[in-house]
C-alpha atoms as a PDB file:
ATOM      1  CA  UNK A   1       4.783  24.714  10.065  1.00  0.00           C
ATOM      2  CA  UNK A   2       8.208  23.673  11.414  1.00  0.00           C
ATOM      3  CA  UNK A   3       8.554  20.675   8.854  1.00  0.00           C
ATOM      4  CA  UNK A   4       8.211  19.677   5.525  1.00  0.00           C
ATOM      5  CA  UNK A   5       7.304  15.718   4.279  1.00  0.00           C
ATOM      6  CA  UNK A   6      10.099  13.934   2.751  1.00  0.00           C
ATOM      7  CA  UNK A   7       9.364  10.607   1.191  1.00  0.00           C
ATOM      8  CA  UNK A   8      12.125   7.538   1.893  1.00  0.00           C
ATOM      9  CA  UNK A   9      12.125   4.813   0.310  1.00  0.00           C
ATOM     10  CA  UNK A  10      12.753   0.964   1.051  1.00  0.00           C
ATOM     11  CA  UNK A  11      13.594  -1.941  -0.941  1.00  0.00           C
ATOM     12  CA  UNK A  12      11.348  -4.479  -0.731  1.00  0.00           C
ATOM     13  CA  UNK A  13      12.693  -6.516  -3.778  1.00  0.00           C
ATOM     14  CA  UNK A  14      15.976  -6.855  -5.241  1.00  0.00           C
ATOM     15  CA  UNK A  15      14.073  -6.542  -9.095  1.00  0.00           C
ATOM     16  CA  UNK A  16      10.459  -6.303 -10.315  1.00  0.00           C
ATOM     17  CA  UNK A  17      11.146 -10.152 -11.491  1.00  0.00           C
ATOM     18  CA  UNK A  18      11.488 -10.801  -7.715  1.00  0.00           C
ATOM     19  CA  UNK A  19       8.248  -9.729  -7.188  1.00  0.00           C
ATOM     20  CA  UNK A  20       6.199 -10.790  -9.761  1.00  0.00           C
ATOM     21  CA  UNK A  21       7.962 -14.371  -8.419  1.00  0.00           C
ATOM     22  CA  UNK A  22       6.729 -13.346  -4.723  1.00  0.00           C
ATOM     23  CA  UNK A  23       3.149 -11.673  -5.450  1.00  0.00           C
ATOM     24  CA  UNK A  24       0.559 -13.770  -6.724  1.00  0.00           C
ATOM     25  CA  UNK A  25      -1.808 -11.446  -8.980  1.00  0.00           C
ATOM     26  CA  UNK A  26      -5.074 -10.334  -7.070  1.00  0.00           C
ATOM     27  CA  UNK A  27      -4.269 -11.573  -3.729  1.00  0.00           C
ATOM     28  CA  UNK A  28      -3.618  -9.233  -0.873  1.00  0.00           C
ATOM     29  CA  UNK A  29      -0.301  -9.776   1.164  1.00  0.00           C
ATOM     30  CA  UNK A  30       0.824  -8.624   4.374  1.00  0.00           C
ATOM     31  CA  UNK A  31       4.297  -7.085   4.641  1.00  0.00           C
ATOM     32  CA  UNK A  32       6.013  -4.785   6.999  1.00  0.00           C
ATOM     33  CA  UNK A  33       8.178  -1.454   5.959  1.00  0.00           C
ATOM     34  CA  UNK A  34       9.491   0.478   8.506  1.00  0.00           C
ATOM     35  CA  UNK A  35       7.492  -0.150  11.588  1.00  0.00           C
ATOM     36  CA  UNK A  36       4.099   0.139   9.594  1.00  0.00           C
ATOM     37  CA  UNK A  37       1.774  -2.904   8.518  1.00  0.00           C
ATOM     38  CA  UNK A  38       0.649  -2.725   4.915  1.00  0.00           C
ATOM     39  CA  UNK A  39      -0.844  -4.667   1.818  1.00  0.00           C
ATOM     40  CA  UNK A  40       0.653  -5.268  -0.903  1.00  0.00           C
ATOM     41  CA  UNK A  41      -0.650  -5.709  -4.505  1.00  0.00           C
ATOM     42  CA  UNK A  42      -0.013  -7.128  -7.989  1.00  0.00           C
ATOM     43  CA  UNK A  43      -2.613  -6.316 -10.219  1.00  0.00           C
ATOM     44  CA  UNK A  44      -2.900  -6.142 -14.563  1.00  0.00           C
ATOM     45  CA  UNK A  45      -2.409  -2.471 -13.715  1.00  0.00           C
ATOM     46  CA  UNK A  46       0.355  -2.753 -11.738  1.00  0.00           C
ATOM     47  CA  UNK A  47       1.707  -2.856  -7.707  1.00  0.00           C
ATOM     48  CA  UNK A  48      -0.302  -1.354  -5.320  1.00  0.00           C
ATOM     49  CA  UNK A  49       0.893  -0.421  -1.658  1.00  0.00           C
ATOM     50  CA  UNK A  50      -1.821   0.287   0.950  1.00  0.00           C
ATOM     51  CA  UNK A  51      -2.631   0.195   4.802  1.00  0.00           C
ATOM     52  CA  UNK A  52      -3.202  -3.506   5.875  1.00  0.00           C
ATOM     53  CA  UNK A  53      -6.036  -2.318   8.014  1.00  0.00           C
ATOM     54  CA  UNK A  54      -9.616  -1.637   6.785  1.00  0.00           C
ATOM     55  CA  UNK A  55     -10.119   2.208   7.043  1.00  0.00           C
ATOM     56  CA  UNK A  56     -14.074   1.248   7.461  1.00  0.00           C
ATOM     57  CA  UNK A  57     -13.227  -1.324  10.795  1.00  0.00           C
ATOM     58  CA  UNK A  58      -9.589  -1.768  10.906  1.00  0.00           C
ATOM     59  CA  UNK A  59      -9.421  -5.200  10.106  1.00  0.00           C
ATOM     60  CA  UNK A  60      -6.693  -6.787   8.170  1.00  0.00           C
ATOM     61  CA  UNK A  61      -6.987  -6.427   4.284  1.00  0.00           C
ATOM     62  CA  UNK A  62      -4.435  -9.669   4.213  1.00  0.00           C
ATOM     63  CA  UNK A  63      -6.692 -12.043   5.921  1.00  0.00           C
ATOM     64  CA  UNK A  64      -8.838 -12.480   2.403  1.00  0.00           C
ATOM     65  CA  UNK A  65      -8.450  -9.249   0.907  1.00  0.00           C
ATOM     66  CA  UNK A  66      -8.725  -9.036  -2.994  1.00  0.00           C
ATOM     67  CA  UNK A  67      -8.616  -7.355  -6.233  1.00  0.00           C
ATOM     68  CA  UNK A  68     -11.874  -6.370  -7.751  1.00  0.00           C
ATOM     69  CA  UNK A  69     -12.004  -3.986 -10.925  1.00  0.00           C
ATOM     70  CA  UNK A  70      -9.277  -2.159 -10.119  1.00  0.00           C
ATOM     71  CA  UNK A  71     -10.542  -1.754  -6.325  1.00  0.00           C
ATOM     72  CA  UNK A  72      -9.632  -3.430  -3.026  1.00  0.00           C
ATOM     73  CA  UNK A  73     -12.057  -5.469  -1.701  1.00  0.00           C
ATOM     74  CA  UNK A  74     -12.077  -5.741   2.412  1.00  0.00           C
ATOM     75  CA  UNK A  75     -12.815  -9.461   2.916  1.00  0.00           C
ATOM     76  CA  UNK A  76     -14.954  -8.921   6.225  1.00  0.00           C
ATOM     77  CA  UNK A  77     -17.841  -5.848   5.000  1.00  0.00           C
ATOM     78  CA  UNK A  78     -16.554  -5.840   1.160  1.00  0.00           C
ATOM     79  CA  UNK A  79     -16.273  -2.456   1.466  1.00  0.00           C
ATOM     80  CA  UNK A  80     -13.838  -1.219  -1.688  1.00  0.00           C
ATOM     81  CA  UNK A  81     -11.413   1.564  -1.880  1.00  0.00           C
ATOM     82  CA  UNK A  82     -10.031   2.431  -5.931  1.00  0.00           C
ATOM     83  CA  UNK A  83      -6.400   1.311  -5.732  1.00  0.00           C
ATOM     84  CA  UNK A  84      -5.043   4.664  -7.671  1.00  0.00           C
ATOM     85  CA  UNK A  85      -6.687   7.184  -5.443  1.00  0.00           C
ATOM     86  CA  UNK A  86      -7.506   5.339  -2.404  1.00  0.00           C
ATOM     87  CA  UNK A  87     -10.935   6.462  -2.158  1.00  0.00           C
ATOM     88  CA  UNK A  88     -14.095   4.641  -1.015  1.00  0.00           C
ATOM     89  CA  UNK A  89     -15.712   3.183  -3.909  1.00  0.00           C
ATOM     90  CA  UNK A  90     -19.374   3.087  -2.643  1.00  0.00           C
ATOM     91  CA  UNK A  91     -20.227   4.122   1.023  1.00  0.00           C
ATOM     92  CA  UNK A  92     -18.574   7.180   1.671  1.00  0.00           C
ATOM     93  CA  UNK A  93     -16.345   5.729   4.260  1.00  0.00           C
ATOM     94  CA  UNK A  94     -12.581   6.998   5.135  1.00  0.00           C
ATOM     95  CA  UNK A  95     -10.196   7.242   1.946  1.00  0.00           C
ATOM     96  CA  UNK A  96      -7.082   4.510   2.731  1.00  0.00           C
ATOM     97  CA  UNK A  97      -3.645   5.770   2.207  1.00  0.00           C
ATOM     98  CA  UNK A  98      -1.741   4.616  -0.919  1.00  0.00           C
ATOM     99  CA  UNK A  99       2.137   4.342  -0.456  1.00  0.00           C
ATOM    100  CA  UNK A 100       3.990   5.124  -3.815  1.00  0.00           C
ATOM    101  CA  UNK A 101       6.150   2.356  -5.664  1.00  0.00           C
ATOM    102  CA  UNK A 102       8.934   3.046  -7.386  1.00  0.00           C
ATOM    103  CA  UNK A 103      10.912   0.072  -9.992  1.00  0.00           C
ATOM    104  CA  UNK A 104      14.424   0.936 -10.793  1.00  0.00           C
ATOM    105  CA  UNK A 105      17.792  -1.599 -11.741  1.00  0.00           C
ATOM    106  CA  UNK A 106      18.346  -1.579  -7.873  1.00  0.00           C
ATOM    107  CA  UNK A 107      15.386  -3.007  -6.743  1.00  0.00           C
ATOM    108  CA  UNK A 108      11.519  -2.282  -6.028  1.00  0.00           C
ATOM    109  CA  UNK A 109      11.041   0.076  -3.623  1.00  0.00           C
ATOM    110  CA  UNK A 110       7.986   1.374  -1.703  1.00  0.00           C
ATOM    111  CA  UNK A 111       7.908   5.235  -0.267  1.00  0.00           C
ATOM    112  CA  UNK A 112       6.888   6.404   3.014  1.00  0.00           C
ATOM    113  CA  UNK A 113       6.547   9.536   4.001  1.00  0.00           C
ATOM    114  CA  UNK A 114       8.106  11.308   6.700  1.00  0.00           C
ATOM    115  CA  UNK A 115       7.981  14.663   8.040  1.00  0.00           C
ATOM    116  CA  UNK A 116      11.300  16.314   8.472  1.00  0.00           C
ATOM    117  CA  UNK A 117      11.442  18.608  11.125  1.00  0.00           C
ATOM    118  CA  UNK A 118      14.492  21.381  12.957  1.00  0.00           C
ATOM    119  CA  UNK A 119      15.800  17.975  14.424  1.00  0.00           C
ATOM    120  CA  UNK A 120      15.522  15.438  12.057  1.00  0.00           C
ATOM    121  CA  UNK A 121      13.069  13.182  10.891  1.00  0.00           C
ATOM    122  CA  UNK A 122      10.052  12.088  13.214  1.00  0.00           C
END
């Protein structure tokens, strides 16, 4: 009502080389942006930014996680969420949150959003 969403972004590489160097293909990594623990993916379709935590249990994607037909696969229940939309492939359990990427000659950077409110950003 008081606030509108306003996405900021981080660098997380210093070039797409840099992270094609740093993310093996497939394989679910752990990284930290701004307070928040998330995945991170290289995949034949491209990078893929999601909660580390399993929407179904909340247990860490990194610890095994994996690429499966475009989907995340949790390691622990192998439930799988479609790495576009971030919807639950099979069970109808909670949709995960996908964090937008964003390539550019200064870097790779991932977007979070924040809502901006009368007093800044919160």
């Amino acid at each position: 009502m008081f606030g509108r969403k306003e996405t900021q972004w981080y660098l997380l590489f210093s070039s797409e080389q840099k992270a094609i160097e740093n993310l093996p293909e497939n394989k679910v990594i752990e990284i930290e942006v701004a307070g928040k623990e998330l995945s991170i993916l290289r995949h034949a379709a491209g990078y893929f930014v999601t909660n580390n935590k399993c929407p179904h249990q909340g247990l860490p994607l990194s610890r095994g996680g994996f690429c499966e037909n475009g989907n995340i696969v949790c390691p622990f229940h192998r439930y799988s969420w479609d790495l576009k939309t971030g919807r639950e492939t099979r069970r109808n359990e909670a949709n995960m949150e996908i964090y937008p990427i964003k390539i550019t000659d200064e870097g790779f950077f991932i977007g979070i959003e924040r809502k901006r409110g009368l007093f800044g950003i919160w």
